[in-house]
Protein backbone atom coordinates (compact mmCIF):
# COMPACT_ATOMS: atom_id res chain seq x y z
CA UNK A 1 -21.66 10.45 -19.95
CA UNK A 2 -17.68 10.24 -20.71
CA UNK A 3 -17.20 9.66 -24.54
CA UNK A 4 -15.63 6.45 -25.73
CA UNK A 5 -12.36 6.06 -25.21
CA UNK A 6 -9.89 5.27 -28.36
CA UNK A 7 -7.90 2.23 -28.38
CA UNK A 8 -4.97 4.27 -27.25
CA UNK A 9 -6.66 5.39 -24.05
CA UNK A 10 -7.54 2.25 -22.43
CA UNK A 11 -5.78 0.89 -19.52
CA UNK A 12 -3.72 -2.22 -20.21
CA UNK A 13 -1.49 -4.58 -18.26
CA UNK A 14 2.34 -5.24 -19.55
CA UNK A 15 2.23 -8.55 -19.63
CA UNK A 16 5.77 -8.55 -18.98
CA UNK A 17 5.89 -7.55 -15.65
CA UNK A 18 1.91 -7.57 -14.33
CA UNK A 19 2.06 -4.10 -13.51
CA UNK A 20 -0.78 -2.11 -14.77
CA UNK A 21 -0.36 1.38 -16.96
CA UNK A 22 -2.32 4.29 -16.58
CA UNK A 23 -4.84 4.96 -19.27
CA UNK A 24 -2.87 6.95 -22.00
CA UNK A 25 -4.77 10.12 -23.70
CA UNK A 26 -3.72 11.56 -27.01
CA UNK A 27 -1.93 14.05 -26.50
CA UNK A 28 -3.96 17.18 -27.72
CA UNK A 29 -1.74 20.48 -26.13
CA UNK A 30 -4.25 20.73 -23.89
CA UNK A 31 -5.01 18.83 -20.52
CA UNK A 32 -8.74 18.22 -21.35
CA UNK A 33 -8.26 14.54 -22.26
CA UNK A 34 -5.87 13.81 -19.11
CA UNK A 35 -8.90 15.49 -17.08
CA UNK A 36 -10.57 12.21 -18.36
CA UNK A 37 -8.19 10.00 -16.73
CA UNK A 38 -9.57 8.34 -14.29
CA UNK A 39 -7.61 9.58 -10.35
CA UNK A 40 -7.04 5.87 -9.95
CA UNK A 41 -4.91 5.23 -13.26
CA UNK A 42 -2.53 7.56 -12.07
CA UNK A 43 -1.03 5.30 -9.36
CA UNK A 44 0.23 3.13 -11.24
CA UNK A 45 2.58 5.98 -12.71
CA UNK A 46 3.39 6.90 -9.73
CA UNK A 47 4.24 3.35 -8.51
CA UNK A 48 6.28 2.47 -11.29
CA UNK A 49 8.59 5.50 -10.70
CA UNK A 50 8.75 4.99 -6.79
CA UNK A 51 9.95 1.32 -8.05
CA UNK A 52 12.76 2.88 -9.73
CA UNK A 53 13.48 5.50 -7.08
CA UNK A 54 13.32 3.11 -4.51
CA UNK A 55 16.05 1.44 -6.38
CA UNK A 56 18.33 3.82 -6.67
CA UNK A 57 18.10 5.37 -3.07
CA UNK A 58 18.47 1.42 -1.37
CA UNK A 59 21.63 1.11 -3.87
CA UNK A 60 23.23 4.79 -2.87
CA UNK A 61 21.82 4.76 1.17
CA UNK A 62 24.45 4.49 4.06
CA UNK A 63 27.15 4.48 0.21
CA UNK A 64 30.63 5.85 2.11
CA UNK A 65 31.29 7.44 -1.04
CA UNK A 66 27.90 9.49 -1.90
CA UNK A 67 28.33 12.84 -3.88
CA UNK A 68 26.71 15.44 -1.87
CA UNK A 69 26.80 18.99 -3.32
CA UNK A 70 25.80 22.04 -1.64
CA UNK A 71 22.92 24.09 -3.18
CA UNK A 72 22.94 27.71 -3.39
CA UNK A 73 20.26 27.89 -0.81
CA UNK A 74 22.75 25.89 1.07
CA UNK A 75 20.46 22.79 1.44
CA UNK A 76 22.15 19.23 0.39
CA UNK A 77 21.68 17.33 -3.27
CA UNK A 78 23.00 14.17 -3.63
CA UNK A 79 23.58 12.31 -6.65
CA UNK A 80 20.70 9.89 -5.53
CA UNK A 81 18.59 12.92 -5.75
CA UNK A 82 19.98 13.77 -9.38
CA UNK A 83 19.55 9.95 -10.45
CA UNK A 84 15.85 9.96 -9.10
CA UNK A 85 14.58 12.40 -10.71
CA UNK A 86 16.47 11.58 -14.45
CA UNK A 87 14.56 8.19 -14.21
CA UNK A 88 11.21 9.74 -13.42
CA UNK A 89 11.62 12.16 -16.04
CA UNK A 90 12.87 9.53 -18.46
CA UNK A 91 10.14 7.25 -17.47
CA UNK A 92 8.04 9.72 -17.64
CA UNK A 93 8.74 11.00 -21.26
CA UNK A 94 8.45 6.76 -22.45
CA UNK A 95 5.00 6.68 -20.26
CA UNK A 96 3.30 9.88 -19.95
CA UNK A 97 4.87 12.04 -22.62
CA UNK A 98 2.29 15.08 -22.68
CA UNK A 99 3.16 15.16 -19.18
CA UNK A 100 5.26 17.91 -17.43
CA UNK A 101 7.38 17.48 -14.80
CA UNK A 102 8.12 19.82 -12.09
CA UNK A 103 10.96 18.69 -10.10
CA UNK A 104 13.24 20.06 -6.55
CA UNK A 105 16.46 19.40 -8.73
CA UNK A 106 15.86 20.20 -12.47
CA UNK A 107 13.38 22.68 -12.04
CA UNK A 108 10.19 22.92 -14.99
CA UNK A 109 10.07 20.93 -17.86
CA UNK A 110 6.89 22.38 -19.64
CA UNK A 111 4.50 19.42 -21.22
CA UNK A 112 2.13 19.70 -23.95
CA UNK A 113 -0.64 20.19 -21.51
CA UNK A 114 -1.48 21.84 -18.03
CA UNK A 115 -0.58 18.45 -16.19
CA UNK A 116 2.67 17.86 -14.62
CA UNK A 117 4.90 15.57 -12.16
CA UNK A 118 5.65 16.73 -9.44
CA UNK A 119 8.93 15.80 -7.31
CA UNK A 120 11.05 15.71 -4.57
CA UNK A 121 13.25 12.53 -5.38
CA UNK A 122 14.84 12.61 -1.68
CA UNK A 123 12.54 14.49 1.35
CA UNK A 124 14.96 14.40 4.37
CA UNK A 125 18.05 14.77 2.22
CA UNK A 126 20.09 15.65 5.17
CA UNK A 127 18.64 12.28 6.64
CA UNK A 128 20.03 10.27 3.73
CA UNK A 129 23.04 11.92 3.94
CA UNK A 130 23.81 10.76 7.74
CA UNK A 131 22.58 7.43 6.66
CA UNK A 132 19.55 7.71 8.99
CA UNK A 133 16.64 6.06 7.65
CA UNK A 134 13.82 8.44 7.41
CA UNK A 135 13.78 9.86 4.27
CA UNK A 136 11.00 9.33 1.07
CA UNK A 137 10.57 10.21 -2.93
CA UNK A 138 7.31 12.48 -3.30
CA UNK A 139 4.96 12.27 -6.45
CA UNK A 140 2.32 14.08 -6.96
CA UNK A 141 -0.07 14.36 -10.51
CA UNK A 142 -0.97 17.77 -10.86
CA UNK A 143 -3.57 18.98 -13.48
CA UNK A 144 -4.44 22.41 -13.56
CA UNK A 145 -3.05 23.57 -10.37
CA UNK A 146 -5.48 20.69 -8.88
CA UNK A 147 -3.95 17.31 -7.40
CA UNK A 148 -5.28 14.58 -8.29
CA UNK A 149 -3.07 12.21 -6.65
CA UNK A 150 0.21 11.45 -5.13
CA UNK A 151 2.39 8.97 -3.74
CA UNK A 152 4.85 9.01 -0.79
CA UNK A 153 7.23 6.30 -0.83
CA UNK A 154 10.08 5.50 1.87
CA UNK A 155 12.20 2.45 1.24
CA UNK A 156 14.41 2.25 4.29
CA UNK A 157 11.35 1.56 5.99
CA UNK A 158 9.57 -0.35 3.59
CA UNK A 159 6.43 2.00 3.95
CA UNK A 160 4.82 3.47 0.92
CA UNK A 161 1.85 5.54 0.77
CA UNK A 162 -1.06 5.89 -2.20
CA UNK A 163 -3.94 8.70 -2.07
CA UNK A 164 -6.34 10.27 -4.66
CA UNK A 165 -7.62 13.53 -3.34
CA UNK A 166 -11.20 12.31 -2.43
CA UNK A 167 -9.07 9.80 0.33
CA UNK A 168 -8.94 11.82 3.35
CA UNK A 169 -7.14 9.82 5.81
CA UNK A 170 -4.32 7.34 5.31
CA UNK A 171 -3.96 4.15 6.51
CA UNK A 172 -0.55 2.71 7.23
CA UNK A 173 0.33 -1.01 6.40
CA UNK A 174 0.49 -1.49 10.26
CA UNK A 175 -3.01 -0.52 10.60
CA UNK A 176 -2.56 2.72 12.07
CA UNK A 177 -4.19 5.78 10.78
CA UNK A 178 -2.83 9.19 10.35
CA UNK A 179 -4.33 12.61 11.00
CA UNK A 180 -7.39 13.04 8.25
CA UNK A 181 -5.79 15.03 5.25
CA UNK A 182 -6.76 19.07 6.28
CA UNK A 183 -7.79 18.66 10.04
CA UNK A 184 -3.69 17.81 11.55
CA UNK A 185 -3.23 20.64 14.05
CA UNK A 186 -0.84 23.47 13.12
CA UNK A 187 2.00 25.22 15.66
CA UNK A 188 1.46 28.19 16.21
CA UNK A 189 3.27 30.27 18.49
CA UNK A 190 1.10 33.47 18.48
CA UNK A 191 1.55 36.88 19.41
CA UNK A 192 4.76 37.37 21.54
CA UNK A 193 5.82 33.52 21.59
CA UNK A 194 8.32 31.70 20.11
């Protein structure tokens, strides 16, 4: 039996905009009460910060005058990858504030539990950088070391993608389905091959 949650830690609806919230635990230094949450009432979360990612990369995509930077590593940033990840972390902090966030960009921001967002604000940065349209933000909700769910979203192409852990395929809005999570077949060149 779950114990009753407090006022605080229902789900409710903005009635501003429709869009639902997740359920909000108090925050309690530990991630005990955002085990609670329900997998489902993270999406929303994660929706709401694809929203303003997808934003942002449809404003700066195919931009002549993008700032791309040169990591140490020698792989590209843009400034659409700093902006994405400032807004989830902002709209994190408003949302979510016991949250962490872990992101490709600003590195750890320590939360008051062992939860955290995780991020990639642009996968395929080179991609977004030659203005070619396969590129996506990744989200992931991560509660000690477990995922408990995660969001892909790709706006040139209009195709955004929602799984808990217990969904193990995915089902694109064209009614195709991908490879079930865990069984896609790996390369391997072997012994001896390249």
């Amino acid at each position: 039996p779950r114990p009753a949650p407090s006022a605080r830690s229902k789900s409710s609806c903005k009635r501003s905009t429709g869009r639902a919230e997740p359920a909000r635990p108090e925050p309690r230094g530990s991630s005990a009460s955002l085990r609670l949450v329900p997998t489902a009432d993270w999406l929303p979360l994660l929706s709401e910060i694809a929203d303003r990612s997808d934003e942002i990369a449809r404003r700066l995509f195919r931009r002549v005058d993008l700032r791309v930077d040169e990591k140490p590593d020698r792989s590209l940033v843009t400034e659409a990858d700093r902006e994405i990840e400032t807004a989830a972390r902002k709209l994190v902090s408003e949302r979510q504030p016991e949250l962490g966030v872990f992101g490709e960009e600003q590195g750890e921001q320590a939360g008051l539990a062992s939860a955290r967002l995780i991020i990639d604000p642009i996968d395929a940065t080179a991609n977004f950088v030659r203005g070619i349209p396969v590129f996506a933000t990744l989200l992931a909700i991560e509660i000690e070391a477990e995922v408990v769910a995660g969001l892909v979203s790709a706006p040139a192409l209009g195709t955004r993608l929602r799984a808990p852990p217990e969904v193990k395929t995915i089902h694109f809005p064209s009614g195709e389905t991908a490879w079930p999570i865990g069984s896609m077949p790996r390369a391997s060149a072997g012994p001896g091959r390249l």
